[in-house]
C-alpha atoms as a PDB file:
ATOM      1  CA  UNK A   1     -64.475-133.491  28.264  1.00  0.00           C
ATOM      2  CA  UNK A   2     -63.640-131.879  24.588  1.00  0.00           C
ATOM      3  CA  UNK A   3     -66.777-130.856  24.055  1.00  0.00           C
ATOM      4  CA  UNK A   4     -67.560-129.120  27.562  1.00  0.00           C
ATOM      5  CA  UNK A   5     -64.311-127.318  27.163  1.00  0.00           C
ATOM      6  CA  UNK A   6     -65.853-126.105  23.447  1.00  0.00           C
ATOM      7  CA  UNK A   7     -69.220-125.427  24.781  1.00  0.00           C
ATOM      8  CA  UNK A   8     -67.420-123.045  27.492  1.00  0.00           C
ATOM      9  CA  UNK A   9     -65.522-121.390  24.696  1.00  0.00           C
ATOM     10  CA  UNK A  10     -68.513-120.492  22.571  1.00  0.00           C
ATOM     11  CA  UNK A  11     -69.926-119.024  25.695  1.00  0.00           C
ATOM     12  CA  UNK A  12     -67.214-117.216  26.589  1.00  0.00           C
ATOM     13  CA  UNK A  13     -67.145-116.096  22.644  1.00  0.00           C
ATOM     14  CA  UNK A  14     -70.831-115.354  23.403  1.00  0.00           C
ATOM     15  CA  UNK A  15     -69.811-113.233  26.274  1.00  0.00           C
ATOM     16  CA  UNK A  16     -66.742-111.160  24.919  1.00  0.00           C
ATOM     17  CA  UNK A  17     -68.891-110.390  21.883  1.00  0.00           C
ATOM     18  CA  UNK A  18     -72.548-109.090  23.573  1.00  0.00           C
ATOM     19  CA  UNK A  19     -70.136-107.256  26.067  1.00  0.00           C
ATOM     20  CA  UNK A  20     -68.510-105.416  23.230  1.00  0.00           C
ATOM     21  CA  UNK A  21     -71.282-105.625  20.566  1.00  0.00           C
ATOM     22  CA  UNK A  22     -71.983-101.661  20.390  1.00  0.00           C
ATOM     23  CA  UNK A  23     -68.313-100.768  20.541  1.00  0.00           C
ATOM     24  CA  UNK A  24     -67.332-102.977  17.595  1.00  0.00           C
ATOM     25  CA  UNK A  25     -69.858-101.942  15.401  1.00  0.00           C
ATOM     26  CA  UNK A  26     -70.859-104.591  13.668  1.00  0.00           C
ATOM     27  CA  UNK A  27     -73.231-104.522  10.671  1.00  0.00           C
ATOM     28  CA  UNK A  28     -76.356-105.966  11.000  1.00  0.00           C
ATOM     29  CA  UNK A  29     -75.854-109.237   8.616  1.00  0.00           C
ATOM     30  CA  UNK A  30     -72.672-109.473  10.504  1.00  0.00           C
ATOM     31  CA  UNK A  31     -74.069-109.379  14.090  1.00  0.00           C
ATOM     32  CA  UNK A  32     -76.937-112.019  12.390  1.00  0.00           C
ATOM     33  CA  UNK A  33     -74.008-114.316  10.847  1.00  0.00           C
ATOM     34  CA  UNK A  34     -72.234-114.436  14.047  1.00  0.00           C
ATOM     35  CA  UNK A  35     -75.138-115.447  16.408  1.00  0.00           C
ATOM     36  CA  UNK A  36     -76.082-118.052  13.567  1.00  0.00           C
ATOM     37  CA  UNK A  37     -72.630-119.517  13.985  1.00  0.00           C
ATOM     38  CA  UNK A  38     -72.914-119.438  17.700  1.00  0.00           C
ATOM     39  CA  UNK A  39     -75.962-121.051  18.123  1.00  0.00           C
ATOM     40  CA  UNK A  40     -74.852-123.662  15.632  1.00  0.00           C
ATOM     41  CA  UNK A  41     -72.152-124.417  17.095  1.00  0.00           C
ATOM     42  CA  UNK A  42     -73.342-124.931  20.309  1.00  0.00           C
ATOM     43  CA  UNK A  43     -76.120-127.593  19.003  1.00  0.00           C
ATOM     44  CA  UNK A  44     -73.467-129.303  17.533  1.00  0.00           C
ATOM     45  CA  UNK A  45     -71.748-129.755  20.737  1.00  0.00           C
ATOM     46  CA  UNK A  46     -74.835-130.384  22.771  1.00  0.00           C
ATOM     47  CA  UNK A  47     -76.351-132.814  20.183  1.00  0.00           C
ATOM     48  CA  UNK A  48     -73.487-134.200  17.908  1.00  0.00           C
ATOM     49  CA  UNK A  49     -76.435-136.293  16.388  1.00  0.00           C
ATOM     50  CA  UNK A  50     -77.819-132.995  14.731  1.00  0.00           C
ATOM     51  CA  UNK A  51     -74.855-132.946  12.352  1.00  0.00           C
ATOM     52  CA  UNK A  52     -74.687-136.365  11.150  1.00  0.00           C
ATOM     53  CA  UNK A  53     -78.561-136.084  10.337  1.00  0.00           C
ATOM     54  CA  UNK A  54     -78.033-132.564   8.265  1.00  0.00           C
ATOM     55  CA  UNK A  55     -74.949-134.151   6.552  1.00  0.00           C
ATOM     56  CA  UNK A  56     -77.316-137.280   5.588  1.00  0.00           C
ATOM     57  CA  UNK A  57     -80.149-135.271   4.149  1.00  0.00           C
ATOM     58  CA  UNK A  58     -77.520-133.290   2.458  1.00  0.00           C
ATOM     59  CA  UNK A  59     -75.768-136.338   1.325  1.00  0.00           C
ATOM     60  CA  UNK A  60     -72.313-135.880   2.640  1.00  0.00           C
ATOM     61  CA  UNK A  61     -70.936-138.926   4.168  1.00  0.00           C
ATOM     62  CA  UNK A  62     -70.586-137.626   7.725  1.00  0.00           C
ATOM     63  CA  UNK A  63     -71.671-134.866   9.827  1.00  0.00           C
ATOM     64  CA  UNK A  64     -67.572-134.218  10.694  1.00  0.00           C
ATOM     65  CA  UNK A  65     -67.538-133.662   6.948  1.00  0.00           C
ATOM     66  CA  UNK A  66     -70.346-131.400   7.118  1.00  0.00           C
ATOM     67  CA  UNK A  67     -68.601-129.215  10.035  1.00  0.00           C
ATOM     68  CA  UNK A  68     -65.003-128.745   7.874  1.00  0.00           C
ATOM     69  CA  UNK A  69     -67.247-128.331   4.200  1.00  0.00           C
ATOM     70  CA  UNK A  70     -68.939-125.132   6.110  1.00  0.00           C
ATOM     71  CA  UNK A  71     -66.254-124.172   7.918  1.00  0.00           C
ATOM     72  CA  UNK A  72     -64.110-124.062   5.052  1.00  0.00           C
ATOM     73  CA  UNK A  73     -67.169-121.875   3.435  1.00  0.00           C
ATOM     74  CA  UNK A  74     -66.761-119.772   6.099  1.00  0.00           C
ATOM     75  CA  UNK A  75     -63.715-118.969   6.031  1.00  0.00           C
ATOM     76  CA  UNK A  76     -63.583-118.029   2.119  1.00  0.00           C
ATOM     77  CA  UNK A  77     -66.154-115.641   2.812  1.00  0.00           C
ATOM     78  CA  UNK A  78     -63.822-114.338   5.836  1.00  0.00           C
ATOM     79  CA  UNK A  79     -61.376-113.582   3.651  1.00  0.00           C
ATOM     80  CA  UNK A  80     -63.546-112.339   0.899  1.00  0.00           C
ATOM     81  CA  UNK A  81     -64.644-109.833   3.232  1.00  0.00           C
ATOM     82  CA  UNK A  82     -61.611-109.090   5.031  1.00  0.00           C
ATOM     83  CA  UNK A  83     -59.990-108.259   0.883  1.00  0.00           C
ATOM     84  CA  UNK A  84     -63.121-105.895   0.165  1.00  0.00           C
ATOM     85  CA  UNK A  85     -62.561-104.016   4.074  1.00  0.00           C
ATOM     86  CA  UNK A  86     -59.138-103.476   3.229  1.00  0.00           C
ATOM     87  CA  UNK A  87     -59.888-102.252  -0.194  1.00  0.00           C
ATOM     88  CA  UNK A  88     -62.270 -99.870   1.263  1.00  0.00           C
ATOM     89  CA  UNK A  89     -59.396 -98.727   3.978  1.00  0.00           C
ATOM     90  CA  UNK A  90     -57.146 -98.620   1.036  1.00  0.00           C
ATOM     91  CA  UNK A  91     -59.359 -95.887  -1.438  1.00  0.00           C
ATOM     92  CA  UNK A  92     -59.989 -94.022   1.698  1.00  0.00           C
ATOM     93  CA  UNK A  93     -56.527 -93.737   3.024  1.00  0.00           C
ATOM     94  CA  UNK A  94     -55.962 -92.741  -1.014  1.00  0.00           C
ATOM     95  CA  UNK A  95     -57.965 -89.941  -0.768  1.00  0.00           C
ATOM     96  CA  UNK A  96     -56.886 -88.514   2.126  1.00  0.00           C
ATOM     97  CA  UNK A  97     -53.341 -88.954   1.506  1.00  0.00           C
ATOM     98  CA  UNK A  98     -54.368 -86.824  -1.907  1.00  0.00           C
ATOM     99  CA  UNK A  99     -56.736 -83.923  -0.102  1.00  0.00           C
ATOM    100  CA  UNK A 100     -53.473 -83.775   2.181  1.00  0.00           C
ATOM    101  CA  UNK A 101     -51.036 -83.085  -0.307  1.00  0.00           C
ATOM    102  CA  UNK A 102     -53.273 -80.742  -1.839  1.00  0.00           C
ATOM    103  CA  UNK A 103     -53.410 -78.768   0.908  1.00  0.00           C
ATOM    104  CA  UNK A 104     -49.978 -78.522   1.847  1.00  0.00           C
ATOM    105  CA  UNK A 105     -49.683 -77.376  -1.877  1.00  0.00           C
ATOM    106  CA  UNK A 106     -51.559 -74.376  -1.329  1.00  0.00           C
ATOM    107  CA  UNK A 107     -50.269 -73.615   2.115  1.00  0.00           C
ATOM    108  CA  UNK A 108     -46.979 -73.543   0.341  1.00  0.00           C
ATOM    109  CA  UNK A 109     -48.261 -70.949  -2.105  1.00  0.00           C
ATOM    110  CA  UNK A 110     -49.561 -68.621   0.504  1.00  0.00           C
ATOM    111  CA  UNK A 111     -46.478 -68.844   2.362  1.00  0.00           C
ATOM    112  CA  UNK A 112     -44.404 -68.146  -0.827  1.00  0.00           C
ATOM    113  CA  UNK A 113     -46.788 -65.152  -1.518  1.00  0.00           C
ATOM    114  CA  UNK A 114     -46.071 -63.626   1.651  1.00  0.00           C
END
């Protein structure tokens, strides 16, 4: 029952994504990482057996392991990615808060001038 009610919620996931994909604007790796995880996912539901075997030839213990050791991967990178996008947001907000001011600046001088 858990695992039909997780394989419907990476299709939906599947669904709400391709429906949006162009609007979101993904970048490529991104749109590649996502389907990766997808697809993953949903072997792991369909054939549980598939992660127990990877976890053996990678010598964890069990393939649960396996599932929270990349998940937990995952979700670094998230964040790692998520501090560089708001870093990027942050310089360019910068700089338009600065061309802004200087602006004003000198539509102050012409007003004082007239």
């Amino acid at each position: 029952m858990v695992a039909k009610l997780f394989l419907l919620l990476s299709l939906f996931a599947i669904l709400l994504v391709a429906r949006n994909f162009e609007k979101l604007r993904f970048r490529i790796y991104t749109r590649i990482g996502f389907s990766l995880i997808v697809i993953l996912s949903i072997v792991a539901i369909i054939f549980p057996e598939f992660s127990g075997k990877a976890a053996e030839l990678l010598g964890i213990g069990r393939g649960s392991d396996l599932v929270f050791y990349l998940a937990t991967l995952g979700q670094i990178g998230l964040v790692a990615v998520l501090i560089a996008k708001f870093r990027e947001v942050d310089g360019k907000l910068n700089a338009l808060v600065r061309e802004v001011s200087l602006l004003q600046e000198r539509l102050d001088e012409r007003s004082k001038k007239r």
